[in-house]
Protein backbone atom coordinates (compact mmCIF):
# COMPACT_ATOMS: atom_id res chain seq x y z
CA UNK A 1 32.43 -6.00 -0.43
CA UNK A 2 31.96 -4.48 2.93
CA UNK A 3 30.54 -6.67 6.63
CA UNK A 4 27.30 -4.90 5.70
CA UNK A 5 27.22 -6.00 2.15
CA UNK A 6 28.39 -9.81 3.32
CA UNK A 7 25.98 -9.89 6.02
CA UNK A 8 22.91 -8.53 4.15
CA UNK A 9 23.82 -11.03 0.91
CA UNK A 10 24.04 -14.73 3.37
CA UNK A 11 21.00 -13.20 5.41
CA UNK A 12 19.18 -12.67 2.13
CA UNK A 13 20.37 -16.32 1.48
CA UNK A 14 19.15 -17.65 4.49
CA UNK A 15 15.61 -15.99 4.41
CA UNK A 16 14.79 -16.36 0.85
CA UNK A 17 12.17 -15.29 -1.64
CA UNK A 18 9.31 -14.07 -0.44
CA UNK A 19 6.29 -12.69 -1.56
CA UNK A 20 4.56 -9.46 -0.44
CA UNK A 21 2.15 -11.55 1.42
CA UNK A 22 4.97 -13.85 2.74
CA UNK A 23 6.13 -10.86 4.62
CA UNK A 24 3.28 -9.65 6.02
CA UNK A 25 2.43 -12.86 7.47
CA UNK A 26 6.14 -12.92 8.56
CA UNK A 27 5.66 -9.64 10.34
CA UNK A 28 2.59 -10.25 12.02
CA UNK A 29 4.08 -13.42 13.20
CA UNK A 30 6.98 -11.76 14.83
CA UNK A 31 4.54 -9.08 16.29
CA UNK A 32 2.98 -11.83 18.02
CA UNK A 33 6.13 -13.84 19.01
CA UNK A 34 7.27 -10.23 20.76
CA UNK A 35 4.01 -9.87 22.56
CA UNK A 36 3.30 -13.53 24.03
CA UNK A 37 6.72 -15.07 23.44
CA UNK A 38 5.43 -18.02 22.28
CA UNK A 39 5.57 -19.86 18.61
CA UNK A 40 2.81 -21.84 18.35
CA UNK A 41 0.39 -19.12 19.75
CA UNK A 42 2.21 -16.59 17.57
CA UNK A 43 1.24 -18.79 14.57
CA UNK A 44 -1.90 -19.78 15.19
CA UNK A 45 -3.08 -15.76 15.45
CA UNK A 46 -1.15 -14.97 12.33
CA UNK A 47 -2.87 -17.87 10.58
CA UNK A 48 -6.12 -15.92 11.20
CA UNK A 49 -5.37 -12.93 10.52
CA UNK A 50 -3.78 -14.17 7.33
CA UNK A 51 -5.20 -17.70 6.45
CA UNK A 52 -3.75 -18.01 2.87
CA UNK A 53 -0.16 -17.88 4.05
CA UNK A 54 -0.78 -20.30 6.97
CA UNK A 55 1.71 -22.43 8.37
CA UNK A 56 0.98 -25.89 9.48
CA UNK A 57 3.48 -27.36 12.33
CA UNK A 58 3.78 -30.33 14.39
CA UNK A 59 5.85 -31.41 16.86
CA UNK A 60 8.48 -32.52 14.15
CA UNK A 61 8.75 -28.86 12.55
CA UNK A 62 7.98 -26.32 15.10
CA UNK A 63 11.63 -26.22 16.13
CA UNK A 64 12.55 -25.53 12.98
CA UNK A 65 9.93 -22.95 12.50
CA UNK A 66 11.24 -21.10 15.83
CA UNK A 67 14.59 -21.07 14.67
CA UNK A 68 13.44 -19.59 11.53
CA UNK A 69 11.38 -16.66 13.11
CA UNK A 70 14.19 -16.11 15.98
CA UNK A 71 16.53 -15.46 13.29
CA UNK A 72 14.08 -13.32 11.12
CA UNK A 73 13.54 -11.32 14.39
CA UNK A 74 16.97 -10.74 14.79
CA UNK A 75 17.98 -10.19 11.79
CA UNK A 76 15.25 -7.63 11.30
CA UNK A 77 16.48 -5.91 14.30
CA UNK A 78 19.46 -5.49 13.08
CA UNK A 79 18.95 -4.29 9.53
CA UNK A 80 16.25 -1.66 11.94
CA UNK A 81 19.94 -0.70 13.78
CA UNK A 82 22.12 0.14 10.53
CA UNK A 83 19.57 1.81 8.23
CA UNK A 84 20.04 -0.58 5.47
């Protein structure tokens, strides 16, 4: 199994399932989180724009939640870089 093969199966891992809505929420949140920067405002506009798939945080999960984006944002960068 090639790097590409390894990295695309644990990223695949870490992500998930997701539905078709599930990612357009997830993309609109990352749009957001690369225009303002910030998580929380990044959520609350893609909770409008897609209130069915809203997340709810707190001050308990939002860490988690940026973690989970930041990586998502990388790791879509990087699947943008080699084609796959």
């Amino acid at each position: 199994m090639s790097l590409i093969d390894q990295y695309m199966q644990r990223s695949q891992d870490i992500i998930g399932e997701r539905t078709p809505e599930e990612e357009k929420y997830d993309n609109e949140l990352i749009k957001n989180l690369k225009k303002y920067g910030k998580i929380r405002k990044a959520i609350n506009k893609a909770n409008k724009m897609y209130p069915d798939e809203a997340l709810k945080y707190n001050e308990e999960n939002i860490g988690d939640i940026d973690a989970h984006y930041d990586y998502l944002m990388k790791h879509m960068e990087i699947v943008g870089k080699i084609g796959h």
